[in-house]
N, C-alpha and C. Protein backbone atom coordinates (compact mmCIF):
# COMPACT_ATOMS: atom_id res chain seq x y z
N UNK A 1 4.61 19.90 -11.02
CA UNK A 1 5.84 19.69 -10.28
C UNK A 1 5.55 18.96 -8.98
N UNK A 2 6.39 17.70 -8.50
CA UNK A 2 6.21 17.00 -7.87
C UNK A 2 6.65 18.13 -6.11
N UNK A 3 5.95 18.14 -5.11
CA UNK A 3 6.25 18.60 -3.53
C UNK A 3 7.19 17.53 -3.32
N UNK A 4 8.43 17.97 -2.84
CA UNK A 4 9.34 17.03 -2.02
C UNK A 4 8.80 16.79 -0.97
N UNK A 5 8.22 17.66 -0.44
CA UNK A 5 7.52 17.28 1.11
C UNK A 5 6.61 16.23 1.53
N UNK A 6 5.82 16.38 0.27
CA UNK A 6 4.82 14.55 0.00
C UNK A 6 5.32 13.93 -0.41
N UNK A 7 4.85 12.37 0.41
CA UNK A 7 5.07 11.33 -0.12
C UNK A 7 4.49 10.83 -1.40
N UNK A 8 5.43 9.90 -1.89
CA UNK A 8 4.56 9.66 -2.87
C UNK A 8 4.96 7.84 -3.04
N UNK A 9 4.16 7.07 -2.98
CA UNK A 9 4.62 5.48 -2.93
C UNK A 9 3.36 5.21 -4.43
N UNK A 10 4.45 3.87 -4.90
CA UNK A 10 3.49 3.25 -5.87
C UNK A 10 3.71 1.60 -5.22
N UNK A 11 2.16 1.08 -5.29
CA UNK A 11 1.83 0.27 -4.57
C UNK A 11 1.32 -0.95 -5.87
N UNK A 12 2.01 -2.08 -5.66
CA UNK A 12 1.54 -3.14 -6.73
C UNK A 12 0.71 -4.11 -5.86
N UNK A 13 -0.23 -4.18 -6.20
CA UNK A 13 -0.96 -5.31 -5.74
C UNK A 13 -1.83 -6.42 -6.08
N UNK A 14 -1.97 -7.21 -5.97
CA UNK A 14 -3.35 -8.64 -6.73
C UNK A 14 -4.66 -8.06 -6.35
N UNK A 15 -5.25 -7.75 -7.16
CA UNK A 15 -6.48 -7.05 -7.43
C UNK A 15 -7.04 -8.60 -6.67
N UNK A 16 -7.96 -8.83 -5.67
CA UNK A 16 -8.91 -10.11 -6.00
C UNK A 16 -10.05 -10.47 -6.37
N UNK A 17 -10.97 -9.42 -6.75
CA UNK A 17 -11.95 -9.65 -7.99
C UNK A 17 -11.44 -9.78 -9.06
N UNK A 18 -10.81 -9.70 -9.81
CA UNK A 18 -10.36 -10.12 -11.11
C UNK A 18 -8.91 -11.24 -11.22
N UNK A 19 -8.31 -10.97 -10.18
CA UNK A 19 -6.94 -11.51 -10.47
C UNK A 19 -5.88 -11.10 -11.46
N UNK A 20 -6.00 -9.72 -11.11
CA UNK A 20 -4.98 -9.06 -12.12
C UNK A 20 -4.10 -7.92 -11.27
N UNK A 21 -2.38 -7.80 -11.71
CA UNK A 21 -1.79 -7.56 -10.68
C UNK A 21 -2.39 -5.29 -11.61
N UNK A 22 -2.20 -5.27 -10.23
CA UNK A 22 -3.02 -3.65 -10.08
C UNK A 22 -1.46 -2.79 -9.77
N UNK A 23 -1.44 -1.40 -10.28
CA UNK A 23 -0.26 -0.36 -9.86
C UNK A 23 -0.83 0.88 -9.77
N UNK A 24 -0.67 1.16 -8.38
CA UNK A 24 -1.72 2.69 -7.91
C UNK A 24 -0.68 3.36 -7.47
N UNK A 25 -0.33 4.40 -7.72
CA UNK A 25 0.08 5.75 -6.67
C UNK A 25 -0.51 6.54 -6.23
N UNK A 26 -0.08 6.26 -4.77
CA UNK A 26 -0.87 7.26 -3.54
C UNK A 26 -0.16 7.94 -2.64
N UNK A 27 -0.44 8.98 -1.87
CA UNK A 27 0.62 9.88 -1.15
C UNK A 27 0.53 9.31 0.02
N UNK A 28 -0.90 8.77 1.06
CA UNK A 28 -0.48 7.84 2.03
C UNK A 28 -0.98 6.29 2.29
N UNK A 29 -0.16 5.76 2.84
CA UNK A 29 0.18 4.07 2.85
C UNK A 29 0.34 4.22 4.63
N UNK A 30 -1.03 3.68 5.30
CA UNK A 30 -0.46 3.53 6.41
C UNK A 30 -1.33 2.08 7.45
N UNK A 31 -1.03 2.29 8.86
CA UNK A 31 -2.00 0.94 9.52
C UNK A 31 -3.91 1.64 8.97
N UNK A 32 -4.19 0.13 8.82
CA UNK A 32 -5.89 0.41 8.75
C UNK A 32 -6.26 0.06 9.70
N UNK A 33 -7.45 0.58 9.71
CA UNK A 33 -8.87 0.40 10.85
C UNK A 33 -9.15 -0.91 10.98
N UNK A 34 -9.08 -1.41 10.10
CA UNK A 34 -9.13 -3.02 10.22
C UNK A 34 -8.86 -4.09 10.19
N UNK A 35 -7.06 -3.63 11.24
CA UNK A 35 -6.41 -5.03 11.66
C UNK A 35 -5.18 -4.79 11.05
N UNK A 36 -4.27 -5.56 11.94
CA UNK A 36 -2.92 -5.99 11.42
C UNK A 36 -2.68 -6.43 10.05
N UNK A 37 -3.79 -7.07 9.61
CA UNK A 37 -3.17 -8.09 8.22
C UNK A 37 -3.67 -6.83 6.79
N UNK A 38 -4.21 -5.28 7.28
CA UNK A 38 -4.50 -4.74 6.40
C UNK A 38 -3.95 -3.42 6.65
N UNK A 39 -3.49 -2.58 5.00
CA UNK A 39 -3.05 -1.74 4.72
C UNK A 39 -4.00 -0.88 4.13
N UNK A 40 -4.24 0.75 4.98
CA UNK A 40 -5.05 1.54 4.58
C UNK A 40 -4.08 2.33 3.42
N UNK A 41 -4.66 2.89 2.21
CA UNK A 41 -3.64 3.45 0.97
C UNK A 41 -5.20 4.90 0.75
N UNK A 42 -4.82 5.57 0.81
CA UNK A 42 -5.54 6.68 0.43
C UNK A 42 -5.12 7.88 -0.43
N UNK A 43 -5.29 8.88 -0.46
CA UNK A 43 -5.07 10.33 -1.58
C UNK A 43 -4.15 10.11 -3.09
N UNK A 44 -5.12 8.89 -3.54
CA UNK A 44 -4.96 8.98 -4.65
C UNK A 44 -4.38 9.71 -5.91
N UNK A 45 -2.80 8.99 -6.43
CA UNK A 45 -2.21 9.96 -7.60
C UNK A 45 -1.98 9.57 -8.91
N UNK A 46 -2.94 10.07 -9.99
CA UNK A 46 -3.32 9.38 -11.26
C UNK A 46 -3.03 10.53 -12.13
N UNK A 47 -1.98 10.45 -13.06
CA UNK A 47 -1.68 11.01 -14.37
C UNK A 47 -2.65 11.42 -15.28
N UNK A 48 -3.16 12.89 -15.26
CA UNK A 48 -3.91 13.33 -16.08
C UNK A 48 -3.60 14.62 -16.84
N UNK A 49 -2.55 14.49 -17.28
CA UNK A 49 -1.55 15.66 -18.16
C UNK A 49 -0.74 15.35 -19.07
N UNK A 50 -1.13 14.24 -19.23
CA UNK A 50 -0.31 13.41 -20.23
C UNK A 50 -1.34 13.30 -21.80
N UNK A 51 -0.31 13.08 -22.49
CA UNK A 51 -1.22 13.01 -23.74
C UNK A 51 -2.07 11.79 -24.29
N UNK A 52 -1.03 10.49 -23.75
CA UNK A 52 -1.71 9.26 -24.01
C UNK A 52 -1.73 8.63 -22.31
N UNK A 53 -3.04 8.10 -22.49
CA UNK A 53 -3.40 7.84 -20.75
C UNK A 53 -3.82 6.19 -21.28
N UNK A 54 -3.15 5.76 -20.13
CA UNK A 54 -3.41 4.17 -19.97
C UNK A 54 -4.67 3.60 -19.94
N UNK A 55 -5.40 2.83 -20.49
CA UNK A 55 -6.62 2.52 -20.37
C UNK A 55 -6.70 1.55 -18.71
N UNK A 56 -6.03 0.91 -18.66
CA UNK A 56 -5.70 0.41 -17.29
C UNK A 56 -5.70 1.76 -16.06
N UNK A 57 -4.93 2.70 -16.30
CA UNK A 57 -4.77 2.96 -15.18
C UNK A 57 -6.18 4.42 -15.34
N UNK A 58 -6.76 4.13 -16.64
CA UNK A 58 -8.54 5.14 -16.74
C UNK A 58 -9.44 4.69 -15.98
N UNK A 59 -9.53 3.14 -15.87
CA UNK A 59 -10.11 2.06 -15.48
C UNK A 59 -10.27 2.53 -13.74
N UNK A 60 -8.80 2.25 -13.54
CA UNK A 60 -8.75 1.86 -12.29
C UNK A 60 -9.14 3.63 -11.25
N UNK A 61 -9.02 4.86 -12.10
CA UNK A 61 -9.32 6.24 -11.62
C UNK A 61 -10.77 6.19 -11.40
N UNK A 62 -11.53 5.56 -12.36
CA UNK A 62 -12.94 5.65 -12.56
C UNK A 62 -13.45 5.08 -11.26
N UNK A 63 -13.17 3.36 -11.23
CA UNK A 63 -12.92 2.56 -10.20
C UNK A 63 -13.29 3.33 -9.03
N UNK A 64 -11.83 4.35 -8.67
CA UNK A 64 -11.70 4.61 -6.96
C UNK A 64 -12.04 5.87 -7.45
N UNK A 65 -12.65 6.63 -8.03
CA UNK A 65 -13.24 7.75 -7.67
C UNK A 65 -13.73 8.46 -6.90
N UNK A 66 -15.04 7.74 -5.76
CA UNK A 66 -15.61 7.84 -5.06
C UNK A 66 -14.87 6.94 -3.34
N UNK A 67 -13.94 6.42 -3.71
CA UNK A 67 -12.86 5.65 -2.93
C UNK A 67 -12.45 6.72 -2.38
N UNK A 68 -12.45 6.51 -0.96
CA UNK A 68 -11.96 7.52 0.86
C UNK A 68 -10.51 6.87 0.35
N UNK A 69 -10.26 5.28 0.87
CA UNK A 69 -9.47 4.78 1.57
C UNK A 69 -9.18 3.44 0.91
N UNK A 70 -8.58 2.78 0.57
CA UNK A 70 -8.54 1.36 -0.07
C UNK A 70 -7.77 0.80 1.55
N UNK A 71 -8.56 -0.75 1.78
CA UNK A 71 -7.88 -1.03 2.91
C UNK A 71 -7.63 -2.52 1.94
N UNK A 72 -6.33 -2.90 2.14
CA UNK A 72 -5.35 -4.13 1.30
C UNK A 72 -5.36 -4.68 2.10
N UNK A 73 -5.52 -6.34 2.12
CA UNK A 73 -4.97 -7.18 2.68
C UNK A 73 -3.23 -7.36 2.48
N UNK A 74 -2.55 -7.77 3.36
CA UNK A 74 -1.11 -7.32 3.10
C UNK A 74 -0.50 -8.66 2.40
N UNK A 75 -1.18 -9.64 2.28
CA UNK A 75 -1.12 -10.78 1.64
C UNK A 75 -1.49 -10.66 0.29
N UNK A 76 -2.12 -9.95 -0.33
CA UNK A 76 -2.55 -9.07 -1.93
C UNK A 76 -1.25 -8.02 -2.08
N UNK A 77 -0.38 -7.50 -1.06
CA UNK A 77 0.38 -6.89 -1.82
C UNK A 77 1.68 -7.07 -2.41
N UNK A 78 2.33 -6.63 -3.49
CA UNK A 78 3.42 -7.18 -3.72
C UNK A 78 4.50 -6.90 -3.54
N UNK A 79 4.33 -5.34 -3.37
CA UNK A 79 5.64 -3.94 -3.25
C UNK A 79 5.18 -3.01 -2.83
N UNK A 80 5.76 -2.11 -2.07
CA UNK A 80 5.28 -0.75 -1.80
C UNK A 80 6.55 -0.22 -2.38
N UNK A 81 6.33 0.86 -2.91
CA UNK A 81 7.98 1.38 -3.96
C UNK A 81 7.36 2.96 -3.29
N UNK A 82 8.62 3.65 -2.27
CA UNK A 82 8.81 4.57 -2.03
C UNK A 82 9.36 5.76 -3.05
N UNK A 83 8.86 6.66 -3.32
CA UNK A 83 9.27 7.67 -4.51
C UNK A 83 9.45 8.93 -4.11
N UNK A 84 9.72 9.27 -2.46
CA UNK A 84 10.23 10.29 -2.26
C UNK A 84 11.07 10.43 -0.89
N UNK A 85 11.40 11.11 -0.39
CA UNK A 85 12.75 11.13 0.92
C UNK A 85 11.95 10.97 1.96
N UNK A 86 10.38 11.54 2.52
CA UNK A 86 9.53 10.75 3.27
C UNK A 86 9.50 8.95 3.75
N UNK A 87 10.45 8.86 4.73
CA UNK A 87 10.01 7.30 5.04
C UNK A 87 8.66 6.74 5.64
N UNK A 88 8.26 5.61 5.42
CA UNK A 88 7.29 4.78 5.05
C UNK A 88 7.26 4.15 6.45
N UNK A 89 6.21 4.40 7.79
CA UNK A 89 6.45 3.67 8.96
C UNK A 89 4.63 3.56 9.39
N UNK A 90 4.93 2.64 9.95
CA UNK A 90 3.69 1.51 10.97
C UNK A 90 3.49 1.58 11.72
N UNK A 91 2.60 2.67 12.45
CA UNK A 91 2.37 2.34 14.25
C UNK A 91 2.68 0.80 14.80
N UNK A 92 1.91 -0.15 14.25
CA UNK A 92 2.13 -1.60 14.95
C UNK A 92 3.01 -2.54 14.40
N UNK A 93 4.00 -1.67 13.60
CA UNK A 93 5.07 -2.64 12.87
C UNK A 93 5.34 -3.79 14.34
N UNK A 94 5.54 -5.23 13.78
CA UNK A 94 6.06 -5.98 14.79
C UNK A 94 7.40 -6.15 14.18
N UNK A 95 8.30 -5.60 13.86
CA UNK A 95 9.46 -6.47 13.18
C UNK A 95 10.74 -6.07 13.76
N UNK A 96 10.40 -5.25 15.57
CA UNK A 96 11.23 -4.58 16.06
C UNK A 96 11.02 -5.62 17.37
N UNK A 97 10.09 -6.19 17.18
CA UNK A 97 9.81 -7.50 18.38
C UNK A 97 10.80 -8.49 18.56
N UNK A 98 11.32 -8.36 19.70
CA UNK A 98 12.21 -9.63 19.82
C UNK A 98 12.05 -10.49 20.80
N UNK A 99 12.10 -11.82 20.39
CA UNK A 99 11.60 -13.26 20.77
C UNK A 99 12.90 -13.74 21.22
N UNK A 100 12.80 -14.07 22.58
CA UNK A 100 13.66 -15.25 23.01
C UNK A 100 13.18 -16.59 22.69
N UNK A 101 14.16 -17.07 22.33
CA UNK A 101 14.49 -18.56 22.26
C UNK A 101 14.01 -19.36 23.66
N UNK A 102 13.31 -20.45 23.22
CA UNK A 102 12.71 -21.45 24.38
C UNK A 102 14.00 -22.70 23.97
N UNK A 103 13.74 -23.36 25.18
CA UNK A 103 14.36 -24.56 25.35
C UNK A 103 13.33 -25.15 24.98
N UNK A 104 13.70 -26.04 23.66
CA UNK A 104 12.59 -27.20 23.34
C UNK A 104 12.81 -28.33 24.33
N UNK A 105 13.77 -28.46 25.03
CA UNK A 105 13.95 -29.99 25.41
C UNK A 105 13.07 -29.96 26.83
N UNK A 106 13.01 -28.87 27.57
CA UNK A 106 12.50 -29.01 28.68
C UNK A 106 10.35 -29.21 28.33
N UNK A 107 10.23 -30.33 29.34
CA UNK A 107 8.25 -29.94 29.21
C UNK A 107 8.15 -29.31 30.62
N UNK A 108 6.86 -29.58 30.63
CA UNK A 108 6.32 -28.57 31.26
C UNK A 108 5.00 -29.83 32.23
């Protein structure tokens, strides 16, 4: 039974060693250690109660097994798909930044 209280996001992304688009669910999606242009995704959530299990997504458990933290370039990702009432926020979101308008005509 799924906790309402955890999050739970499924994250599509371009694998770039192989070039194949990748679908992980993880409980957190947040800023990484290393930089604006990357997304830390950690505590890994992989279907193992099921009767027929995806060879893709066997692959990809085996894979991050030993995986803390996956840090994404945010340019590899394609979607973050929220799957529970927990919203999804960014310490350094810039998208609350607001830019005044310059006068192009004047130099300087």
């Amino acid at each position: 039974m799924k906790d309402k209280n955890q999050p739970l996001f499924l994250i599509h992304y371009k694998d770039p060693m192989d070039d194949k688009i990748v679908s992980l669910n993880a409980r957190s999606v947040k800023d990484s250690s290393l930089g604006l242009s990357f997304v830390s995704i950690s505590d890994f959530v992989f279907e193992t109660n099921r009767l027929v299990i995806k060879p893709s997504q066997e692959q990809l458990q085996k894979k991050l097994e030993k995986t803390k933290s996956l840090h994404i370039s945010i340019y590899s990702i394609i979607s973050i798909e929220e799957l529970s009432e927990n919203k999804l926020t960014f310490n350094n979101d810039r998208s609350k930044l607001l830019v005044l308008p310059t006068d192009s005509t004047t130099t300087h």
